[in-house]
Protein backbone atom coordinates (compact mmCIF):
# COMPACT_ATOMS: atom_id res chain seq x y z
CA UNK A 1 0.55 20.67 8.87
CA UNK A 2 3.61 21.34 10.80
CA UNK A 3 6.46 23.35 9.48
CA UNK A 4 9.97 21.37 10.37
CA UNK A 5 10.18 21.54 13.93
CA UNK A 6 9.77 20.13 17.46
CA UNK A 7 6.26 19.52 18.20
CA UNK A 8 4.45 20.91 21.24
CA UNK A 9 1.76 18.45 22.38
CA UNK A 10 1.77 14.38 21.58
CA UNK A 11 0.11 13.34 18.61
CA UNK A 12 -3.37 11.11 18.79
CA UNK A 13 -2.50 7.53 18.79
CA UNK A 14 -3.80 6.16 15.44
CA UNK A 15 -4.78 2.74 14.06
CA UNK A 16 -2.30 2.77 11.28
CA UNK A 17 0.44 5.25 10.13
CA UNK A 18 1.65 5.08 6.76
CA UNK A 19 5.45 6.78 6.12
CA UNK A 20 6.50 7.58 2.32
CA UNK A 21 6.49 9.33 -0.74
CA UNK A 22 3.34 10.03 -2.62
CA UNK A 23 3.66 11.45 -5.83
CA UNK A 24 1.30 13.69 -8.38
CA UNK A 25 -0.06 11.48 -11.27
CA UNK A 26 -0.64 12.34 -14.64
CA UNK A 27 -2.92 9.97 -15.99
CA UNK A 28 -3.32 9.73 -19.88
CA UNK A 29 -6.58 11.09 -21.72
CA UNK A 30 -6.62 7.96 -23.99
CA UNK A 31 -4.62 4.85 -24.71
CA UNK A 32 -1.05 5.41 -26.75
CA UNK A 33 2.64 6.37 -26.35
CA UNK A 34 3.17 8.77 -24.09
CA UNK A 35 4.69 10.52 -26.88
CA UNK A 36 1.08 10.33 -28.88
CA UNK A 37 -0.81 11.09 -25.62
CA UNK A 38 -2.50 14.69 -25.97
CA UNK A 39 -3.08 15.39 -22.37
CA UNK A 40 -3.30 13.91 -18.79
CA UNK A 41 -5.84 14.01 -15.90
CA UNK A 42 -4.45 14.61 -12.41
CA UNK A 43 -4.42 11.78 -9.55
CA UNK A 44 -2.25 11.26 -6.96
CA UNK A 45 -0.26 7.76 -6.45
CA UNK A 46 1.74 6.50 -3.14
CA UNK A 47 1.98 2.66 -2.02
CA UNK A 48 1.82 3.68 1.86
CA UNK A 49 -0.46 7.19 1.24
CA UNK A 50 -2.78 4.70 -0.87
CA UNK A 51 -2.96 2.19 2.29
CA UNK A 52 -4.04 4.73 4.64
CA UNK A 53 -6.30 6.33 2.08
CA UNK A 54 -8.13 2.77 2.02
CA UNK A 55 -7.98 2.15 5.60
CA UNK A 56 -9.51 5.62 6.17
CA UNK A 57 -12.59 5.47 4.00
CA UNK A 58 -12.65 1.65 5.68
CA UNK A 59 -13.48 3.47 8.92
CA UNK A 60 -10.14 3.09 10.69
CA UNK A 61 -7.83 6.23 12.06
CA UNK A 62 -4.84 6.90 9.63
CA UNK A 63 -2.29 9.14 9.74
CA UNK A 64 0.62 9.64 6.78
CA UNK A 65 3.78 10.86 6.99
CA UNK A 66 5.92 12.10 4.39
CA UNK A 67 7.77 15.30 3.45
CA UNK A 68 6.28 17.55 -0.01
CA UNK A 69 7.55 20.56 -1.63
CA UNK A 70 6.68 23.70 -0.77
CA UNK A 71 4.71 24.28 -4.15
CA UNK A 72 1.19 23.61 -5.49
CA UNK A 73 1.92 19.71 -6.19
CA UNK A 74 2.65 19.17 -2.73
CA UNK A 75 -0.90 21.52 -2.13
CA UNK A 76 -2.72 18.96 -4.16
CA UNK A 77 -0.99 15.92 -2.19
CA UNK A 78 -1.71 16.75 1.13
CA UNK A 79 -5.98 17.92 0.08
CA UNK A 80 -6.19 15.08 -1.80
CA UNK A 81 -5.10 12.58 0.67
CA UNK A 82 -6.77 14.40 3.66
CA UNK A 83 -10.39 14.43 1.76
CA UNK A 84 -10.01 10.54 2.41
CA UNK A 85 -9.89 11.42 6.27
CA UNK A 86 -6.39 10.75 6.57
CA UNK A 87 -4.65 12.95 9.38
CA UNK A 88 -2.28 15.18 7.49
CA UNK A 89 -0.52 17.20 9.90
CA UNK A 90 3.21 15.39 10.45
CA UNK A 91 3.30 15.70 6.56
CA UNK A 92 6.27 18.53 6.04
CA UNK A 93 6.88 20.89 3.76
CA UNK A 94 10.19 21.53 2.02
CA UNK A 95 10.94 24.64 0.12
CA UNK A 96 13.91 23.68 -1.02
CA UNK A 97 12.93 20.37 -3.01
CA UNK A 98 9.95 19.37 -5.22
CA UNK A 99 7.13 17.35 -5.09
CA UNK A 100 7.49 14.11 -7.01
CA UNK A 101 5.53 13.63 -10.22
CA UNK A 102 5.08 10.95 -12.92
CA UNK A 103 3.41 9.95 -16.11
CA UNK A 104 2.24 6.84 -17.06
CA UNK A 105 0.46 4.81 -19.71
CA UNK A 106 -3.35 3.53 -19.87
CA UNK A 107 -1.85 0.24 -20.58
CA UNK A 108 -1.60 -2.85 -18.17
CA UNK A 109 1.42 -2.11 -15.57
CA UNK A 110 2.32 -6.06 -16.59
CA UNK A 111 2.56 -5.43 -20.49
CA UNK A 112 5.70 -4.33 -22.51
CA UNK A 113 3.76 -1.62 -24.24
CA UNK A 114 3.27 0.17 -20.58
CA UNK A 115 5.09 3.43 -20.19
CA UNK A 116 6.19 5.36 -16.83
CA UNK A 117 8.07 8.28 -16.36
CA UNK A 118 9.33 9.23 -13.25
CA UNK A 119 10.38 12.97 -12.32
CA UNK A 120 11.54 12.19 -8.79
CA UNK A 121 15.77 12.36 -8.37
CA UNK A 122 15.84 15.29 -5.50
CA UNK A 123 12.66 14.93 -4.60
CA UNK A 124 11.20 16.71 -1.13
CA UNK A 125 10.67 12.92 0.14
CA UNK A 126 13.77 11.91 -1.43
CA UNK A 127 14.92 13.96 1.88
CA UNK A 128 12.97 12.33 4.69
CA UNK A 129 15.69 11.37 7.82
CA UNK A 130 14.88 10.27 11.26
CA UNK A 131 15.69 14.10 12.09
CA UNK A 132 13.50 16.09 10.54
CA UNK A 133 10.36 14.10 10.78
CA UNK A 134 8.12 13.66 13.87
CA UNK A 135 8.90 11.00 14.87
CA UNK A 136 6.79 10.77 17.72
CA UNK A 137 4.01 11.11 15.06
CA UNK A 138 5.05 8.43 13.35
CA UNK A 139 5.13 5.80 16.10
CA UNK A 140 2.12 7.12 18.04
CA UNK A 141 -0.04 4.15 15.68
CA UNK A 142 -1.48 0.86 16.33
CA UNK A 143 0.45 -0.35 12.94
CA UNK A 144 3.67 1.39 11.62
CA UNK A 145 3.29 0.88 7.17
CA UNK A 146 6.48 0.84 5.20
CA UNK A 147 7.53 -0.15 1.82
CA UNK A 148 10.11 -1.31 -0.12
CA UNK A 149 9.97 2.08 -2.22
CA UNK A 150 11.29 4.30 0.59
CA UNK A 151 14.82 2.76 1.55
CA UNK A 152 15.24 3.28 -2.38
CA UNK A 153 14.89 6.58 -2.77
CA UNK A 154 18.55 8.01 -0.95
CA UNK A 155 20.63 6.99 1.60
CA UNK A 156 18.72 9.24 4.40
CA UNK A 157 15.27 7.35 3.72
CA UNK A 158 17.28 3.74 3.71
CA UNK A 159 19.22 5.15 7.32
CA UNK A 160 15.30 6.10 8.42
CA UNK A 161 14.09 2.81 7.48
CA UNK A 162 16.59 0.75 9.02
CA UNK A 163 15.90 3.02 12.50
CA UNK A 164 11.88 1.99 12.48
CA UNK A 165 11.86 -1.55 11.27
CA UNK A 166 14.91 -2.27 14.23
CA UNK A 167 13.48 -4.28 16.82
CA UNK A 168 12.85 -2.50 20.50
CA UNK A 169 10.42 -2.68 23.11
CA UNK A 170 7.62 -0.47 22.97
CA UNK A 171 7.41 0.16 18.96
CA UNK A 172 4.21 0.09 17.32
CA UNK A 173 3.67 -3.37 15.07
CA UNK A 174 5.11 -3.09 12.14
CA UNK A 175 3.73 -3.77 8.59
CA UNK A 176 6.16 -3.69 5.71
CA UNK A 177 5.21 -4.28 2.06
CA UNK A 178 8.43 -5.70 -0.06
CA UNK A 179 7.31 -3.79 -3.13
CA UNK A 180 10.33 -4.36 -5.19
CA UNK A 181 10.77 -2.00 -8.16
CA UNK A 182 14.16 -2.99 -9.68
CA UNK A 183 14.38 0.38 -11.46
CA UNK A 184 14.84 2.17 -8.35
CA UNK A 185 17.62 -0.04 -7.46
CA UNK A 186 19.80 0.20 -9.99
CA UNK A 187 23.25 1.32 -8.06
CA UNK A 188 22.68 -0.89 -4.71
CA UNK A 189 21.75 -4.85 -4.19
CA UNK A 190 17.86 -3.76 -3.82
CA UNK A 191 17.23 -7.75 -2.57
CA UNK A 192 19.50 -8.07 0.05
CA UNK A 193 18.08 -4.36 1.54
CA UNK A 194 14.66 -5.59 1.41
CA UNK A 195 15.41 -9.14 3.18
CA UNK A 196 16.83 -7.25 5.56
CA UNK A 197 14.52 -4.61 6.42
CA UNK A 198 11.65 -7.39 5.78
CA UNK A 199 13.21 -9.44 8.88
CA UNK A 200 12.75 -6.41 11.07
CA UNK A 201 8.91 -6.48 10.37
CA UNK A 202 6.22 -8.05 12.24
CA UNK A 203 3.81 -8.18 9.48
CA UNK A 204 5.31 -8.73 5.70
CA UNK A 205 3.34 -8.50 2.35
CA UNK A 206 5.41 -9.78 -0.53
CA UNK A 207 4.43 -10.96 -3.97
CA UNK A 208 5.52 -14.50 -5.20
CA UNK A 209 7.42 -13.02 -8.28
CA UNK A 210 9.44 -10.61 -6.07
CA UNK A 211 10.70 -12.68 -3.22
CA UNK A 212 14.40 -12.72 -4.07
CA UNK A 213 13.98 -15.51 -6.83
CA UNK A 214 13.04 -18.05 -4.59
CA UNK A 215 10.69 -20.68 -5.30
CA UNK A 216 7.26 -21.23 -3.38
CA UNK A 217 5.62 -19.79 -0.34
CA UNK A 218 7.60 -22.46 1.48
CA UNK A 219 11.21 -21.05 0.09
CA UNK A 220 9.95 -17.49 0.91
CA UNK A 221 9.16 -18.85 4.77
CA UNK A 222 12.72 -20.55 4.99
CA UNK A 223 14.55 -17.33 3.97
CA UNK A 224 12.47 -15.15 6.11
CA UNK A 225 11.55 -16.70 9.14
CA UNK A 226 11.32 -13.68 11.76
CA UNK A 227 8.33 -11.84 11.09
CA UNK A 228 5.34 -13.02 13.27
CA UNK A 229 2.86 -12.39 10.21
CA UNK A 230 4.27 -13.56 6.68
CA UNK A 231 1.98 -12.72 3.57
CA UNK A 232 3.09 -14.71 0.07
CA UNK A 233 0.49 -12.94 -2.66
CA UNK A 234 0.39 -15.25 -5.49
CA UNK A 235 -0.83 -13.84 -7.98
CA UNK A 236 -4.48 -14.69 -9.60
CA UNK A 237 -4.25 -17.80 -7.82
CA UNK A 238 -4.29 -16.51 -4.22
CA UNK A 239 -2.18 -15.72 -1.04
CA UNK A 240 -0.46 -17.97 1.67
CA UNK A 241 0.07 -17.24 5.06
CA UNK A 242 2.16 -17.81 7.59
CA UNK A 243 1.34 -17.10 11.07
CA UNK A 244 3.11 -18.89 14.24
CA UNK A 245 3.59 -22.65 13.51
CA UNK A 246 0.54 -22.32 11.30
CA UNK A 247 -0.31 -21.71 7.07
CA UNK A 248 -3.31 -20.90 5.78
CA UNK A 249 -3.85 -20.44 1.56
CA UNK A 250 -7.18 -18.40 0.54
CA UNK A 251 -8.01 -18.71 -3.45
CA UNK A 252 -7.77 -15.18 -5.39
CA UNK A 253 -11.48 -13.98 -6.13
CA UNK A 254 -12.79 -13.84 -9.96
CA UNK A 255 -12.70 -10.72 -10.61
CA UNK A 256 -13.63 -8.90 -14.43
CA UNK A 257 -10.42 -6.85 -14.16
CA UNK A 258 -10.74 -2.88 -15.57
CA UNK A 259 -7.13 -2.02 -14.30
CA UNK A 260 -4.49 -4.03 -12.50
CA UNK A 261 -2.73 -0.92 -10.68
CA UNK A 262 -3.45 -0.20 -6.84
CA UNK A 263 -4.36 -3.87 -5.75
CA UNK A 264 -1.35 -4.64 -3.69
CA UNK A 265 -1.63 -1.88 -1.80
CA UNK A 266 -5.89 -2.50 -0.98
CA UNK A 267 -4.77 -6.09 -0.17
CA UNK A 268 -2.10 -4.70 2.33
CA UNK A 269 -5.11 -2.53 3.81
CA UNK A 270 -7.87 -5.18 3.76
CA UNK A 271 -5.52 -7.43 5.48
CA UNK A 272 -4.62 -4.60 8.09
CA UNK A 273 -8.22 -3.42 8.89
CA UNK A 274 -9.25 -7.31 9.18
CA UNK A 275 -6.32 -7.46 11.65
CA UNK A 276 -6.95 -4.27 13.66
CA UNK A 277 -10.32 -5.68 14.05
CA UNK A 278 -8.97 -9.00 15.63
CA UNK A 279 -10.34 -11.24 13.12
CA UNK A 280 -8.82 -14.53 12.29
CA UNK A 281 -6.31 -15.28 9.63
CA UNK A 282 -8.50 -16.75 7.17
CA UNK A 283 -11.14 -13.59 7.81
CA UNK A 284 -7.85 -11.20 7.52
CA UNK A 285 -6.87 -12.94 4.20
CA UNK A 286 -10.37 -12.24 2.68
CA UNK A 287 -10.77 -9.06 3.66
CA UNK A 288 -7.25 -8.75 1.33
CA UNK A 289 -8.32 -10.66 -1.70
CA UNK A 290 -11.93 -8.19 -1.58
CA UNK A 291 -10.30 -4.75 -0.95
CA UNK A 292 -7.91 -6.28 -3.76
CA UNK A 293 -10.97 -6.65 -6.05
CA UNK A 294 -12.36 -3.44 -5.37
CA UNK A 295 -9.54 -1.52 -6.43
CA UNK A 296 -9.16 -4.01 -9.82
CA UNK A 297 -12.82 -3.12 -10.75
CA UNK A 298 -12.13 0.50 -10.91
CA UNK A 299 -9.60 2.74 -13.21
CA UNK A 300 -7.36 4.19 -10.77
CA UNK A 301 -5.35 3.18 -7.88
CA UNK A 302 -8.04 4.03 -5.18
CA UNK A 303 -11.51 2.58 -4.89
CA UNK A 304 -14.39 2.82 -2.89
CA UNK A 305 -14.37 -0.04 -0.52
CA UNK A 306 -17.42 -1.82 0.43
CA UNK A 307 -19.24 -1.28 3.39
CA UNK A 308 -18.13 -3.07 6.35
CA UNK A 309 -20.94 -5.30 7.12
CA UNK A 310 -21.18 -6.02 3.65
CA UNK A 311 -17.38 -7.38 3.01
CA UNK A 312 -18.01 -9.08 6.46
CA UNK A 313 -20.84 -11.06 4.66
CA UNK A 314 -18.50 -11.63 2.26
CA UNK A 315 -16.06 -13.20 3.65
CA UNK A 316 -17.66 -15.37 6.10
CA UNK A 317 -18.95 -17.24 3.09
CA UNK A 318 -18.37 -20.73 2.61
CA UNK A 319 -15.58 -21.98 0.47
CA UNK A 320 -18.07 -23.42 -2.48
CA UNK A 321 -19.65 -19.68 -2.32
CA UNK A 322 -16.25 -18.11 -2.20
CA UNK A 323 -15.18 -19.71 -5.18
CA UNK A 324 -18.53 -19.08 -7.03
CA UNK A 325 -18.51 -15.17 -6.75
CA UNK A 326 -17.43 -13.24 -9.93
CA UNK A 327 -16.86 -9.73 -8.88
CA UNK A 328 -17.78 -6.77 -11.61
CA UNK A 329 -17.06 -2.96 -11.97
CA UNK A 330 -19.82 -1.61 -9.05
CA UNK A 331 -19.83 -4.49 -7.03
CA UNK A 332 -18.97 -2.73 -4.07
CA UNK A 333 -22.08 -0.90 -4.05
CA UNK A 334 -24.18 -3.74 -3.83
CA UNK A 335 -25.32 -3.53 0.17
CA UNK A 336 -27.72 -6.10 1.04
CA UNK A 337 -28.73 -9.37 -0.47
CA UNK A 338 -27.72 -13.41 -2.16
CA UNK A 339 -24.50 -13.57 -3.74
CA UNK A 340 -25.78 -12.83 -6.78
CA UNK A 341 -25.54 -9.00 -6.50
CA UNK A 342 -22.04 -9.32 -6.63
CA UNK A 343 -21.71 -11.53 -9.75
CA UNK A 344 -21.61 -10.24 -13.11
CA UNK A 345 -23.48 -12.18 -16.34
């Protein structure tokens, strides 16, 4: 890690470099109200720090950026994400500000009865500017990732946004996942912000029920025509693409669902690694729905993806196949084999 500063030697160039805030979670010891909930287990959750966690144990170079405080829940943050092979070292420390931390629920995220509690306001990430980051480090990557989260937290992270998603020569390609949370927009026009950092992109992930209350994948296309690479997830039914003068809709996988948290972000990643690798849309799209899967069959928000030759199999199936697989908790262990290793009874 550096300490904030100018740095003395170029950084490796990367496949992908994810830039945000990634928090401590405290994740309950049995189902209830947080106010009935004994005690937690420790995890760690991050949109962007989750995609490169994913892309690294996919076999790709990842680096994330992001400031921490200068305390043991930034400690845990930056060995935790660095076990997953994730370079580390532009992440800054700040002794002045905290490390984000939040509680949640064993509910589903999509249920009334979930719970969240975010301790976050002032936050050392809250703090992130286009000055005291490395920025060098942060553009020396195949693939810039951003969010949606980070222009929320303060004016500084929406001014640092707005600088890497504006269109020059010689950027990296930019990937930016919408990831609208309405509760961390509650003093500024959150939509309009989005749309516009979304039409700096050259790659955009957005869910159906977040695009700015539009209507289908066609609306979403109309209202955000600029990026190259335009993602519509949709949901259990599947995701649209669009891609040059071209669309191309892949069907959701079946998948016996143990906890819907952390599958937007391992669809983001499946569909980056599939696109790093120069695979074609449809291929890039799969790889999404089964990185997707993986982290749906497990309890937290990262999973163990499959191997590589293994999701390749995968998704070169044929579209009867495709639709035929069921995917169960431990699927992605299954290495070898007919498609029925992956089903479930």
């Amino acid at each position: 890690m550096t300490a904030d500063g100018p740095r003395t030697t170029a950084p490796d160039v990367v496949d992908v470099v994810a830039l945000g805030e990634s928090m401590v979670t405290f994740l309950p010891s049995r189902p209830g109200r947080l106010a009935d909930v004994p005690s937690f287990g420790r995890a760690i959750g991050g949109a962007e720090s989750n995609v490169a966690c994913v892309l690294a144990a996919a076999g790709h170079s990842a680096r994330w950026v992001s400031r921490v405080g200068a305390d043991g829940f930034g400690d845990h943050l930056v060995e935790a994400v660095g076990a997953y092979g994730v370079d580390v070292s532009a992440v800054r420390r700040d002794p002045a500000r905290p490390t984000g931390v939040y509680f949640r629920t064993a509910g589903d995220r999509a249920t009334d009865a979930h719970e969240v509690a975010y301790y976050r306001a002032g936050s050392a990430a809250s703090a992130m500017t286009a000055r005291n980051l490395d920025l060098d480090a942060v553009r020396a990557g195949r693939i810039l990732h951003l969010s949606g989260i980070t222009p929320a937290l303060s004016a500084d992270c929406l001014e640092l946004m707005r600088e890497l998603t504006a269109r020059r020569p010689g950027r990296p390609l930019v990937s930016f996942d919408v990831n609208h949370r309405p509760g961390l927009w509650r003093d500024a026009d959150g939509s309009a912000v989005l749309l516009e950092l979304a039409r700096g992109a050259d790659i955009v992930f957005v869910g159906e029920d977040e695009a700015w209350g539009l209507g289908g994948p066609d609306d979403v296309r109309a209202a955000l025509p600029e990026p190259e690479v335009l993602v519509v997830k949709q949901g259990g039914t599947g995701a649209t693409v669009f891609h040059g003068p071209h669309v191309t809709f892949v069907p959701a996988l079946t998948v016996d669902v143990v906890a819907a948290v952390g599958a937007g972000d391992a669809f983001a990643a499946g569909f980056l690694s599939a696109t790093l690798r120069g695979l074609p849309v449809r291929a890039r799209l799969r790889h999404g729905h089964l990185m997707a899967a993986a982290a749906l069959t497990v309890a937290g928000d990262l999973a163990e993806p499959p191997a590589r030759h293994h999701a390749d199999r995968l998704a070169a199936l044929d579209d009867g196949a495709w639709g035929r697989l069921r995917l169960g908790p431990g699927w992605t262990q299954a290495d070898e084999g007919a498609d029925e290793e992956v089903r479930t009874p």
